[in-house]
Protein backbone atom coordinates (compact mmCIF):
# COMPACT_ATOMS: atom_id res chain seq x y z
CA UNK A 1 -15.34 35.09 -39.20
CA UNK A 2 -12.28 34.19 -36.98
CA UNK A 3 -11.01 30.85 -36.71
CA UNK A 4 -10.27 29.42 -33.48
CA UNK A 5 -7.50 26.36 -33.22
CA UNK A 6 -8.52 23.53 -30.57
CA UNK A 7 -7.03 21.46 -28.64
CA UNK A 8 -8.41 17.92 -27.47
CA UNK A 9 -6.46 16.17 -24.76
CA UNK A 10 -6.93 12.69 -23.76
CA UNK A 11 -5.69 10.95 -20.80
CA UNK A 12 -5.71 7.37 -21.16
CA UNK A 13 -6.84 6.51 -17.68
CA UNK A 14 -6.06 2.55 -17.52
CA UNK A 15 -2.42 2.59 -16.64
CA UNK A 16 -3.94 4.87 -13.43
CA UNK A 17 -6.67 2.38 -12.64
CA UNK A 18 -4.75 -0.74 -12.69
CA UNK A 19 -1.46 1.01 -10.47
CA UNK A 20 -4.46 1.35 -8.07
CA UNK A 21 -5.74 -1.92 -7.59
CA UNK A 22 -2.29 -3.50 -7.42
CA UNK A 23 -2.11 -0.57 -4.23
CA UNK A 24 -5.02 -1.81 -2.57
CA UNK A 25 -4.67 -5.41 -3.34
CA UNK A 26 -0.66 -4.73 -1.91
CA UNK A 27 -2.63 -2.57 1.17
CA UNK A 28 -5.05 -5.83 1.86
CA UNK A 29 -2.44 -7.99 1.23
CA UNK A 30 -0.48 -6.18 3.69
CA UNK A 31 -3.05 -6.31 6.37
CA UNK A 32 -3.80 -10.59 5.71
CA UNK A 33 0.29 -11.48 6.38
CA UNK A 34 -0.40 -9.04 9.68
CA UNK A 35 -3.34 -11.17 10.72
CA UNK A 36 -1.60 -14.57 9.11
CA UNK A 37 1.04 -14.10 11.50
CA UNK A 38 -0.75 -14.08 14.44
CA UNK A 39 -2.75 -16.61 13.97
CA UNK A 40 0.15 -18.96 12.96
CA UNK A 41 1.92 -18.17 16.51
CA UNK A 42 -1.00 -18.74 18.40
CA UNK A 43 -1.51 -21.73 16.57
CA UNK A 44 1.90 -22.79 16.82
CA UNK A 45 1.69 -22.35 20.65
CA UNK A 46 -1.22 -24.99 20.54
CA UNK A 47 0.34 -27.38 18.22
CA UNK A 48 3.26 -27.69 21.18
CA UNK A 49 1.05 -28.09 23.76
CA UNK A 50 -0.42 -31.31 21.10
CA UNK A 51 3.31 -32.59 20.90
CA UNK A 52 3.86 -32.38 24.08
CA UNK A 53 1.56 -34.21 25.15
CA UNK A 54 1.67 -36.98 22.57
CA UNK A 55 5.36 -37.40 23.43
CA UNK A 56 4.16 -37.71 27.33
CA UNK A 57 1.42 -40.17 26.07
CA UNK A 58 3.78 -42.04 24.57
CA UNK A 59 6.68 -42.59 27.19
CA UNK A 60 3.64 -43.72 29.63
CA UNK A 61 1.84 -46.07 27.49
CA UNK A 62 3.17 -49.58 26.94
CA UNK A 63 4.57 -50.01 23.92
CA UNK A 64 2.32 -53.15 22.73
CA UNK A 65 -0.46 -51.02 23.10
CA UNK A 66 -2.56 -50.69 19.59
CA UNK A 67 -3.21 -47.04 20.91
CA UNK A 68 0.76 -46.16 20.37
CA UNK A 69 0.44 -46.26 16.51
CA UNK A 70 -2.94 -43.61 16.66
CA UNK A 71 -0.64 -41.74 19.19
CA UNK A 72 2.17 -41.37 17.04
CA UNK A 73 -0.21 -40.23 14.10
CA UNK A 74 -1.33 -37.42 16.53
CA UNK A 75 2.41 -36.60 17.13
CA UNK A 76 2.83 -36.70 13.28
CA UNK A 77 0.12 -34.65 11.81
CA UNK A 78 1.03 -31.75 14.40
CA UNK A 79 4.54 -32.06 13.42
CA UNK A 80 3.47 -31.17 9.83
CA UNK A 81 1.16 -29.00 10.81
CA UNK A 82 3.83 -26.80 12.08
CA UNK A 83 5.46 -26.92 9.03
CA UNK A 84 2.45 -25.00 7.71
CA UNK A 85 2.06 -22.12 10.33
CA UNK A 86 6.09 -21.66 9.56
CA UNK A 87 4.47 -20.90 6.19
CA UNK A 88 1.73 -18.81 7.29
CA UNK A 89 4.54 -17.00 9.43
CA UNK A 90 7.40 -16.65 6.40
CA UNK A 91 4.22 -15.35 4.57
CA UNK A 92 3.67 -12.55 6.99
CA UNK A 93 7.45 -12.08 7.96
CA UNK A 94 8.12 -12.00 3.88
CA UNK A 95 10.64 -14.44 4.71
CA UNK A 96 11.57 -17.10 1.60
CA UNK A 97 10.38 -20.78 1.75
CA UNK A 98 12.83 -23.39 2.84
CA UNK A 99 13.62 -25.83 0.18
CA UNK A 100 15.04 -29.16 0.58
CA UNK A 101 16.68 -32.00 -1.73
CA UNK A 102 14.11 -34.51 -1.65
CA UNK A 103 12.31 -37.82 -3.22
CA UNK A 104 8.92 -36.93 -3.57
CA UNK A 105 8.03 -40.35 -3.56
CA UNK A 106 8.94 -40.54 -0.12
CA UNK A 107 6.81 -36.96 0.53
CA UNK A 108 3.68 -38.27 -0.65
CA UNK A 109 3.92 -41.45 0.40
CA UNK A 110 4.43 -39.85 4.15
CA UNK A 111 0.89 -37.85 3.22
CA UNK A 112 -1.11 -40.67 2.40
CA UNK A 113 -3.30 -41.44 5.94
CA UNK A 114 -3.70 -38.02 6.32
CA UNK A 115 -5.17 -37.63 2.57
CA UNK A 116 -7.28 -40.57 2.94
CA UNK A 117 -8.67 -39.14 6.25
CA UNK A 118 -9.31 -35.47 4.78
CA UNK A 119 -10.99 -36.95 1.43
CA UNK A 120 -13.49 -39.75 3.04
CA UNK A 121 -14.33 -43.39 2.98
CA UNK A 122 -16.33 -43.31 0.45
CA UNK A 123 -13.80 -42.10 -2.24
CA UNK A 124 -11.03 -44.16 -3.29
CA UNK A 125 -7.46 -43.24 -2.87
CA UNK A 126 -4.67 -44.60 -5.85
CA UNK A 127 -1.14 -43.87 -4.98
CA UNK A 128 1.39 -44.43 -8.54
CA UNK A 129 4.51 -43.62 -7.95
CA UNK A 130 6.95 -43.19 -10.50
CA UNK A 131 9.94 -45.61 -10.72
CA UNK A 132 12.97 -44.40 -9.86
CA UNK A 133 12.20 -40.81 -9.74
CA UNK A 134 14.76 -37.98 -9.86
CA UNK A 135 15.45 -35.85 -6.90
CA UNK A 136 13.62 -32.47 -6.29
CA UNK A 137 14.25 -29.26 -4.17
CA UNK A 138 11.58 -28.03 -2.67
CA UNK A 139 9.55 -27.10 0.29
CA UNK A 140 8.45 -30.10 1.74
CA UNK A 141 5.52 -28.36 3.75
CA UNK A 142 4.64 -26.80 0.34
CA UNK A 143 4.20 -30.10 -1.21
CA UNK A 144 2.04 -30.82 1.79
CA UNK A 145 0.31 -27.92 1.47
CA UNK A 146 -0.40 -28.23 -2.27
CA UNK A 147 -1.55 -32.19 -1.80
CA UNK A 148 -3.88 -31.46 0.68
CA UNK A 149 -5.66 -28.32 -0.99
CA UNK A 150 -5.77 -30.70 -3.84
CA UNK A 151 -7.28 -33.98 -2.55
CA UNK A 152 -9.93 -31.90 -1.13
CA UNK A 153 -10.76 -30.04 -3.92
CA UNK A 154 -11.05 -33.20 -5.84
CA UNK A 155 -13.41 -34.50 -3.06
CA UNK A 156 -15.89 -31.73 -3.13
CA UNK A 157 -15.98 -32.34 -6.94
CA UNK A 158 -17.12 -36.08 -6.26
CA UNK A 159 -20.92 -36.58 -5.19
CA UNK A 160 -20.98 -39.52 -3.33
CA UNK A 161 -18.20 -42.52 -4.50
CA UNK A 162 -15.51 -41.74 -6.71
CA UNK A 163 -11.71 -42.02 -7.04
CA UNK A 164 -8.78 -39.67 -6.49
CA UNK A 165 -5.28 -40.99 -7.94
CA UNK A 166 -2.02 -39.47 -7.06
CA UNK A 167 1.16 -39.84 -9.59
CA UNK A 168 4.58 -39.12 -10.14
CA UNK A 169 6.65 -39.51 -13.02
CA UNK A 170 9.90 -37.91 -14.51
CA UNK A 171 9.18 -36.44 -17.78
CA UNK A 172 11.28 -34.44 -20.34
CA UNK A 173 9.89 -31.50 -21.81
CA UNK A 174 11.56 -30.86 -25.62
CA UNK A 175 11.93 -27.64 -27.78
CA UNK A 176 8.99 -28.86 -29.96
CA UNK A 177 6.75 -29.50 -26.58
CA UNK A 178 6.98 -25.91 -25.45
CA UNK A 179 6.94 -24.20 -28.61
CA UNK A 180 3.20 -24.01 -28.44
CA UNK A 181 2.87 -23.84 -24.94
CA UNK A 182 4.03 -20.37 -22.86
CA UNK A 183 5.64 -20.26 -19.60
CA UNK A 184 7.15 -24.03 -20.31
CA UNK A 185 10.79 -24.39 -20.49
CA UNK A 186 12.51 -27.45 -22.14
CA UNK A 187 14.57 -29.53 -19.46
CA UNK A 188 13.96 -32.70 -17.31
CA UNK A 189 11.26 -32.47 -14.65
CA UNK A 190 9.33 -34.52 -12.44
CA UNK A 191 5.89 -34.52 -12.63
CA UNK A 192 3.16 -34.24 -9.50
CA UNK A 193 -0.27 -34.88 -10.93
CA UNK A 194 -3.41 -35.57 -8.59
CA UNK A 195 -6.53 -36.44 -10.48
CA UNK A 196 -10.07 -37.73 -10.23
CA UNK A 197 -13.34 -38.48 -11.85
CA UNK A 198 -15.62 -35.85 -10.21
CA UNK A 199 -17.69 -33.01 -12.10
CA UNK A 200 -15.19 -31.15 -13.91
CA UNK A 201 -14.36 -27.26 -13.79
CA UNK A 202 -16.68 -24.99 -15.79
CA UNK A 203 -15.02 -22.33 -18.42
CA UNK A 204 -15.42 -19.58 -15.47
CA UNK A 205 -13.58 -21.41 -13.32
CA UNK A 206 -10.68 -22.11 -15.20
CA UNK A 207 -9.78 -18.86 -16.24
CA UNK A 208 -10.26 -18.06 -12.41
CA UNK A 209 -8.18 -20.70 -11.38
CA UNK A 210 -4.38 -19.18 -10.66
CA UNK A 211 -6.50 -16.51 -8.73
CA UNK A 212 -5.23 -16.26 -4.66
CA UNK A 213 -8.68 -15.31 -3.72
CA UNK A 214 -11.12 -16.94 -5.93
CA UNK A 215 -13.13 -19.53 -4.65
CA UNK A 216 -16.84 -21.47 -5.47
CA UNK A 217 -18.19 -22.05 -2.65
């Protein structure tokens, strides 16, 4: 009877499958910064037009008028919504954000109408800043960005009245702090937290939640 060696090969295939995703989620990415950026200039064109004509508004109204202080809200929610298309544009250009030195105090506290406005009447809007917080550089628009996305998230997880509470604070994270904790690097920070006392996030959701796409509604 002859004997007969054989060979079994096996190709472990996941390496392969996962280099192809990150290709088509690169390819798709690819094609959203093409359509983010024009979107963002035609927006941008219409956000001058706004300005411009607040500005006009403005230098023809009489300065007494109670309609000068909604005017000049106009003027200043354009303003930082232009900050945001130059996002949408450095996303699609790949250009890098544009960080400043700033007090965030001062940032959120410049947010605050506009938050109140995009999360309701009937929810309640608590503002703590932190006492004399340390300086941070950052994107402003960013921070503007990031408040925003999270005031309304926090007001679609509030059915009917509720509260959303906005807080800074400088904190110091030690050795013993992130030795249980990955990612976290000991040094002196200041803290951004935005919180409320809607529904909660399921298990699902959190371990969706640093996900660009992923969404629940």
């Amino acid at each position: 009877m002859e004997n007969r060696d054989q060979f079994v090969i096996y190709e472990d295939l996941t390496e392969k499958a996962v280099l192809e995703r990150q290709l088509q989620q690169a390819q798709r990415m690819e094609s959203i910064g093409r359509l983010a950026g024009g979107v963002a200039h035609d927006f941008n064109n219409m956000l001058g037009v706004i300005i411009g004509h607040a500005e006009l508004a403005t230098y023809k109204m009489d300065p007494s008028s109670p309609a000068c202080a909604d005017i000049a809200e106009i003027r200043k929610a354009a303003e930082r919504s232009t900050d945001l298309t130059r996002q949408l544009l450095a996303f699609a250009r790949r250009q890098t954000a544009a960080p400043k030195v700033l007090d965030l105090n001062d940032t959120v506290t410049g947010m605050l109408k506009i938050l109140r406005r995009l999360i309701g009447e009937d929810i309640d809007l608590a503002w703590k800043p932190g006492a004399t917080l340390w300086p941070v550089k950052i994107d402003p628009a960013q921070i503007d960005q990031i408040l925003a996305n999270l005031c309304v998230n926090s007001r679609d997880a509030i059915a009917g009245v509720g509260k959303v509470t906005i807080e800074t604070q400088n904190i110091t994270l030690d050795d013993t702090y992130c030795a249980d904790r990955a990612g976290f690097v000991p040094g002196a920070y200041v803290m951004l937290a935005v919180s409320d006392d809607g529904c909660g996030m399921d298990k699902e959701t959190l371990e969706n939640l640093f996900e660009p796409f992923f969404t629940t509604k």
